[in-house]
C-alpha atoms as a PDB file:
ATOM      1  CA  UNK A   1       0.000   0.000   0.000  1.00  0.00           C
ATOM      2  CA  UNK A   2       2.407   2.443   1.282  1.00  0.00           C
ATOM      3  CA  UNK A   3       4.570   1.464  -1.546  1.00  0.00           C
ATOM      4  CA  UNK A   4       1.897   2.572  -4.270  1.00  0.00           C
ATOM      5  CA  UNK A   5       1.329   5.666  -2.492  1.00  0.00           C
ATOM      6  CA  UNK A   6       4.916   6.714  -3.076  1.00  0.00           C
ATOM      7  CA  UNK A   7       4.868   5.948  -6.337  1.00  0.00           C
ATOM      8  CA  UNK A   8       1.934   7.679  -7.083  1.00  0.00           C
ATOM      9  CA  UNK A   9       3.161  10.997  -5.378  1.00  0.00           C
ATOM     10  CA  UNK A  10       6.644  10.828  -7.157  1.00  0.00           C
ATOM     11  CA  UNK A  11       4.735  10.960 -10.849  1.00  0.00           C
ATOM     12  CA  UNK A  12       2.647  13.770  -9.276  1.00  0.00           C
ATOM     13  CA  UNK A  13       5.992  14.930  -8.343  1.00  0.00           C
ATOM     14  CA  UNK A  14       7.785  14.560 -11.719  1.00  0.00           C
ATOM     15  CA  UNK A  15       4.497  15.939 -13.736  1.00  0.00           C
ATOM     16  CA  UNK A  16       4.229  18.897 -11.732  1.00  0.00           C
ATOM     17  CA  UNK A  17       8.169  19.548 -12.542  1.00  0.00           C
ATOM     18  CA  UNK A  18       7.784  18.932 -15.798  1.00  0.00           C
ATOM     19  CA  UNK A  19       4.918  21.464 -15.840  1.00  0.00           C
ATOM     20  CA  UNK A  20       6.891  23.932 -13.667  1.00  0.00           C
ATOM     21  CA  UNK A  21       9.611  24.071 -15.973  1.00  0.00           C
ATOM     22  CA  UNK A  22       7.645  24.263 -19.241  1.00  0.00           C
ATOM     23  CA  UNK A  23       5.901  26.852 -17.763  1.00  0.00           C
ATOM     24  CA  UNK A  24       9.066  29.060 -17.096  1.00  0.00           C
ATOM     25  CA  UNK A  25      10.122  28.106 -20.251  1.00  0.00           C
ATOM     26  CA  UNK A  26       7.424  29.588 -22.262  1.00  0.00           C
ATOM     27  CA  UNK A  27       7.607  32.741 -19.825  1.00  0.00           C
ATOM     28  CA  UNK A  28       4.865  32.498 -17.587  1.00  0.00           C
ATOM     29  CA  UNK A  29       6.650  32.542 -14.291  1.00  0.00           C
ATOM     30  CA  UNK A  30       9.690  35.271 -15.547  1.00  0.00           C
ATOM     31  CA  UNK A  31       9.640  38.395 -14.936  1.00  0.00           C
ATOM     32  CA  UNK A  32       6.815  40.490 -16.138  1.00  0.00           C
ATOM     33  CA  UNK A  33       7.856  43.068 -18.786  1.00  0.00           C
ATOM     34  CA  UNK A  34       8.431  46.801 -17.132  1.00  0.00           C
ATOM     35  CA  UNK A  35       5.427  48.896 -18.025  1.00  0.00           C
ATOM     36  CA  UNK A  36       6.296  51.677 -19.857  1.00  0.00           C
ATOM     37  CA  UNK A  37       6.922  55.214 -17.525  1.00  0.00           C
ATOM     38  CA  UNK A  38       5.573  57.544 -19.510  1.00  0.00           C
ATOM     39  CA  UNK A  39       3.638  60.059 -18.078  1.00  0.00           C
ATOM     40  CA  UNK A  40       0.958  62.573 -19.981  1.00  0.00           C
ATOM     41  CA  UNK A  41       0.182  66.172 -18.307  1.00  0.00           C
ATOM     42  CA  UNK A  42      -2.154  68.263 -19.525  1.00  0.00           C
ATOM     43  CA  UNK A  43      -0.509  71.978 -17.970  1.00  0.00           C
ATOM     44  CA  UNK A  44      -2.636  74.191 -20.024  1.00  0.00           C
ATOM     45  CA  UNK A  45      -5.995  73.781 -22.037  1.00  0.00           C
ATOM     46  CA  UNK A  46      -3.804  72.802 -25.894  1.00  0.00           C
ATOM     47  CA  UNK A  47      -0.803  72.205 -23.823  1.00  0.00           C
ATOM     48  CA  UNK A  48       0.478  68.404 -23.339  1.00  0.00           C
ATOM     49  CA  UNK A  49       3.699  67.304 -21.622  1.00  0.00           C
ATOM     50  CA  UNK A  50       4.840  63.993 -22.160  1.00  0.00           C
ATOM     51  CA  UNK A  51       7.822  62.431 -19.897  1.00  0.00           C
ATOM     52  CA  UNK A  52       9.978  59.337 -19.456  1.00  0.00           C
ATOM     53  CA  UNK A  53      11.910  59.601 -16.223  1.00  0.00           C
ATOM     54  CA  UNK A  54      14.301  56.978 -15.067  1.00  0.00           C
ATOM     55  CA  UNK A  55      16.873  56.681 -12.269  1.00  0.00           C
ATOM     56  CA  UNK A  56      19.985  55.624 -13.746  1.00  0.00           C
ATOM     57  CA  UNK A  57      23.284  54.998 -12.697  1.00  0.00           C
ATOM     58  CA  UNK A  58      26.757  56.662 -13.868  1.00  0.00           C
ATOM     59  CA  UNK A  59      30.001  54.072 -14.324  1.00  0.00           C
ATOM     60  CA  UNK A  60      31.004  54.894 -10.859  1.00  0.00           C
ATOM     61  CA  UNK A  61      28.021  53.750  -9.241  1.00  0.00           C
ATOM     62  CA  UNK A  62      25.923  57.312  -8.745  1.00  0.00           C
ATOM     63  CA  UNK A  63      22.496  57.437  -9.391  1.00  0.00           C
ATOM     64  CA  UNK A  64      21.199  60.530 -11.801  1.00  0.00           C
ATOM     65  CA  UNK A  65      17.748  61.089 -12.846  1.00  0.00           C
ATOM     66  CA  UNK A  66      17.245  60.771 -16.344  1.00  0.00           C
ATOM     67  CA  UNK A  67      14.401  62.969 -17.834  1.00  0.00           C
ATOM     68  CA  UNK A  68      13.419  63.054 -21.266  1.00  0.00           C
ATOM     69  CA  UNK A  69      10.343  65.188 -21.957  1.00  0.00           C
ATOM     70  CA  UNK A  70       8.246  66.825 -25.277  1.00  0.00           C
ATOM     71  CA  UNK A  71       6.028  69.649 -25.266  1.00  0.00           C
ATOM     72  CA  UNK A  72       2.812  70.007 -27.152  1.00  0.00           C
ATOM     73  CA  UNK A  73       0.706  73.466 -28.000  1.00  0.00           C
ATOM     74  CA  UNK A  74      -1.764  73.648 -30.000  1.00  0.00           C
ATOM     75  CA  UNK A  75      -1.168  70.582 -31.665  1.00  0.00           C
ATOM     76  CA  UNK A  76       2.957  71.996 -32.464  1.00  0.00           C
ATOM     77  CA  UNK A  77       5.568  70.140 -30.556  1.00  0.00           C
ATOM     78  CA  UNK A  78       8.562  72.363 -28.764  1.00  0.00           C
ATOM     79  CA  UNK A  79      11.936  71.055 -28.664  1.00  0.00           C
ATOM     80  CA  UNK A  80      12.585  67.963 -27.098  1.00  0.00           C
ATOM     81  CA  UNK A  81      14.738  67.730 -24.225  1.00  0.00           C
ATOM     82  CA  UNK A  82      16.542  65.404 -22.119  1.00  0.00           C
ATOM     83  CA  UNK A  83      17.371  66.491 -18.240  1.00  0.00           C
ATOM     84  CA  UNK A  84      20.225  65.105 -16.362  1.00  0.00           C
ATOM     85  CA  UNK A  85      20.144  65.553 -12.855  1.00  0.00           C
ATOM     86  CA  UNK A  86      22.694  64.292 -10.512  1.00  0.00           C
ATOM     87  CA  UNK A  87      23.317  63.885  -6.746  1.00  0.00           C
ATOM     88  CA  UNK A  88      24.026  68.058  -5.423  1.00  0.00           C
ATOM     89  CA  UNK A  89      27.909  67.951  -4.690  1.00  0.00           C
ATOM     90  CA  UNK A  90      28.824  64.657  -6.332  1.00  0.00           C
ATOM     91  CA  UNK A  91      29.385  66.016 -10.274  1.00  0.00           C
ATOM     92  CA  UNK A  92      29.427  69.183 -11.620  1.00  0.00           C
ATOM     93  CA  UNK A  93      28.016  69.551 -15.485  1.00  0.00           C
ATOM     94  CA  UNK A  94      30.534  71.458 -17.435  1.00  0.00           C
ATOM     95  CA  UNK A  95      28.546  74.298 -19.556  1.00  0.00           C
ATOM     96  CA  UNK A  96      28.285  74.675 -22.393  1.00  0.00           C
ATOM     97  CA  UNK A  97      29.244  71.867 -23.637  1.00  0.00           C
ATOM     98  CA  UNK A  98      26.987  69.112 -25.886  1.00  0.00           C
ATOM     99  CA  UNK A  99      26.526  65.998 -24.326  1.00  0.00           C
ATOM    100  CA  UNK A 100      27.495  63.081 -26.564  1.00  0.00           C
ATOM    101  CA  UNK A 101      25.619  60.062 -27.332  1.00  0.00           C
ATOM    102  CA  UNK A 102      27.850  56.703 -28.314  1.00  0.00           C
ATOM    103  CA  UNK A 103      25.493  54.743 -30.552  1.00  0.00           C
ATOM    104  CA  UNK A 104      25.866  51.156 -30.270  1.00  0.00           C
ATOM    105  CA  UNK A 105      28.494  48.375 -31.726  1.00  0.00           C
ATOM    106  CA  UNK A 106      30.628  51.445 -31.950  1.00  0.00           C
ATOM    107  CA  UNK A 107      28.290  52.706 -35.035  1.00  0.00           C
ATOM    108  CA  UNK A 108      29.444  56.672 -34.361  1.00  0.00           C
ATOM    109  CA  UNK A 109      28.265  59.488 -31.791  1.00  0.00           C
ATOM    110  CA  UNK A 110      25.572  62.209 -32.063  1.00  0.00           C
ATOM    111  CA  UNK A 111      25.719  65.217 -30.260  1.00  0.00           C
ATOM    112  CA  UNK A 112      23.003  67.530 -28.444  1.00  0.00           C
ATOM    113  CA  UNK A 113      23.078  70.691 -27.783  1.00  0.00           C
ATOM    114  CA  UNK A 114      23.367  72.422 -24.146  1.00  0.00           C
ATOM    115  CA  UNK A 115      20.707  74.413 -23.117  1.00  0.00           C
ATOM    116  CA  UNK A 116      21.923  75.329 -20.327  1.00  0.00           C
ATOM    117  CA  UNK A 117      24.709  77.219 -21.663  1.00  0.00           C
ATOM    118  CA  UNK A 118      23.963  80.812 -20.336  1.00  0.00           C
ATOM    119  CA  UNK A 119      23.076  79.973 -16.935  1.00  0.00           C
ATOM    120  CA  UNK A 120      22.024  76.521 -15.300  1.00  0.00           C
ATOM    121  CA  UNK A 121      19.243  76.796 -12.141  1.00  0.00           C
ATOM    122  CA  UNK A 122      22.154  74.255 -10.815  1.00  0.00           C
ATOM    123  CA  UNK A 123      25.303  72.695 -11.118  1.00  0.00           C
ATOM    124  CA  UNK A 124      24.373  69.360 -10.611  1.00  0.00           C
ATOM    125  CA  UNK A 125      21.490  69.684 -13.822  1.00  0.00           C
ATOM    126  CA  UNK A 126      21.852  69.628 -17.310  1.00  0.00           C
ATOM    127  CA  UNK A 127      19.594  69.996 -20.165  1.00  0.00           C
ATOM    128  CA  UNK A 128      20.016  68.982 -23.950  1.00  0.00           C
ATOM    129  CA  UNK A 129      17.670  69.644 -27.190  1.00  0.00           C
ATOM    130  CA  UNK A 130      17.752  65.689 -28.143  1.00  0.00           C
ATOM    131  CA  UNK A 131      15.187  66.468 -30.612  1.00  0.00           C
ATOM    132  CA  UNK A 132      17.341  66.679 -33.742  1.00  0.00           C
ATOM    133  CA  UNK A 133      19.102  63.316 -33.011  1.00  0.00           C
ATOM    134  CA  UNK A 134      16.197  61.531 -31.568  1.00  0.00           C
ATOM    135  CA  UNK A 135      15.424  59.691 -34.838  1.00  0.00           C
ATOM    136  CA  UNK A 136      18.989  58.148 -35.629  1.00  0.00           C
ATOM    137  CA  UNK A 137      19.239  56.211 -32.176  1.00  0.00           C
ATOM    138  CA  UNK A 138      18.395  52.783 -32.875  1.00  0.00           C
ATOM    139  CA  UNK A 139      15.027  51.439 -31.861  1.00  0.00           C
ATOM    140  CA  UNK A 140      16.185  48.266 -29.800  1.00  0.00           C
ATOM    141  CA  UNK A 141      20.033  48.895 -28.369  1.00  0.00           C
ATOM    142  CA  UNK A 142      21.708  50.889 -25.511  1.00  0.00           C
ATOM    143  CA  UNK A 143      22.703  53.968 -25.466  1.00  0.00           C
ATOM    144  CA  UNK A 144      26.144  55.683 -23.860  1.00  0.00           C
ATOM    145  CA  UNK A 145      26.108  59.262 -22.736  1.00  0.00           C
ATOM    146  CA  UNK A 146      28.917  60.902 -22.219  1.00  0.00           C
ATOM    147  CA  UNK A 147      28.478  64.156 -20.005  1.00  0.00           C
ATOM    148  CA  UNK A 148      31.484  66.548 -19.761  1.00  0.00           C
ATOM    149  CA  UNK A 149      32.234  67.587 -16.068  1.00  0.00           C
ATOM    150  CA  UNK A 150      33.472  70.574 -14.535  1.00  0.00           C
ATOM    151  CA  UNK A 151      36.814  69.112 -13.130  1.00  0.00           C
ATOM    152  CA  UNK A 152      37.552  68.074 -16.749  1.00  0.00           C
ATOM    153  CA  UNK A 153      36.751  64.315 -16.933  1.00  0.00           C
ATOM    154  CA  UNK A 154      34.177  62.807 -18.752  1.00  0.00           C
ATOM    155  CA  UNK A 155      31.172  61.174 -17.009  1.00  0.00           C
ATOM    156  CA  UNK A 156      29.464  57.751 -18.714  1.00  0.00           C
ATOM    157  CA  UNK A 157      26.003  56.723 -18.066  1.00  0.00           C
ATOM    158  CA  UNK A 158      24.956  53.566 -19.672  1.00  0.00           C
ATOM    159  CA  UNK A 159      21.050  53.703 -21.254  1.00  0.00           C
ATOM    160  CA  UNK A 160      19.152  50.512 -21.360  1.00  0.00           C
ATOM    161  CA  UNK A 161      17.354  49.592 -24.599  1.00  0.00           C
ATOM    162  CA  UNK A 162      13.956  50.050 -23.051  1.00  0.00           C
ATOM    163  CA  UNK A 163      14.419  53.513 -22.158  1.00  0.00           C
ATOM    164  CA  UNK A 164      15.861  54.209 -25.502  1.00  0.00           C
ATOM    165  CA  UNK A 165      12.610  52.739 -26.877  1.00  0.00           C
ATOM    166  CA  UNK A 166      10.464  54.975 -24.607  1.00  0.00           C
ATOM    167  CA  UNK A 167      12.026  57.739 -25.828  1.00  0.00           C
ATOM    168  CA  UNK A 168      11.577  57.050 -29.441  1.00  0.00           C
ATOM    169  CA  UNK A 169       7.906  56.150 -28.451  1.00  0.00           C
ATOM    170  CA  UNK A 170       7.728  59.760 -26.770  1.00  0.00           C
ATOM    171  CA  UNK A 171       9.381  61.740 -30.359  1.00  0.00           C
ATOM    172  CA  UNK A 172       6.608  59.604 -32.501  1.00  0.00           C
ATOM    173  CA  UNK A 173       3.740  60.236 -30.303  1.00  0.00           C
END
């Protein structure tokens, strides 16, 4: 008796396994996909702001917040614009310089332009018309940006794919 009991519960054992792992397999147990961040504001009756912000991290380890964001009046879209904004005393943005974007597999760099070149509200933030180079990042690959720093060094902060593809999903909107 006891002896057909076990048996019994190690097939129940093995099918559910075998169910488990098909299950993962196909992708039902994973990870979910990340929803997509962007956010829609309406700030004035014909005015819509739409935003993808992200909290990414530089190569040595500090977190900036990563802002890209597209204005809409009357139906006419103003510049597009990616923020940088880092921890207050950790890295100064050097102005006015561009802030270069390394395109992946080494396929070339783009530049965008600083808009903060006159004054900046602080040292920490930086602001870029992306706009103009929005269309020749490519739809599914990271991104590197490389932000010049006061002190004279270069700052790197890698861009997943996804955001890359929110952003492209924000210019097309």
């Amino acid at each position: 008796m006891w002896c057909r009991i076990r048996r019994i519960l190690s097939v129940l054992l093995l099918v559910g396994s075998v169910l488990l792992a098909i299950a993962w397999g196909l992708g039902y147990l994973g990870t979910p996909p990340a929803a997509a961040a962007i956010r829609q504001t309406e700030e004035a009756p014909g005015q819509m702001l739409y935003q993808s912000r992200h909290s990414l991290r530089d190569r040595a380890g500090h977190s900036w917040q990563v802002v890209l964001f597209k204005r809409v009046k009357s139906g006419a879209v103003d510049e597009v614009t990616l923020r940088l904004v880092g921890f207050p005393g950790l890295s100064a943005i050097a102005h006015p310089q561009p802030l270069e974007i390394e395109l992946p597999g080494g396929k070339g760099k783009l530049e965008a332009k600083d808009l903060f070149a006159e004054k900046a509200p602080a040292e920490n933030v930086g602001q870029y018309g992306i706009g103009e180079v929005l269309d020749q990042l490519p739809a599914n690959g990271s991104l590197l940006l490389s932000v010049p720093i006061a002190s004279g060094e270069i700052l790197t902060l890698p861009v997943p794919p996804s955001v890359v593809l929110e952003w492209k999903t924000i210019a097309s909107h």
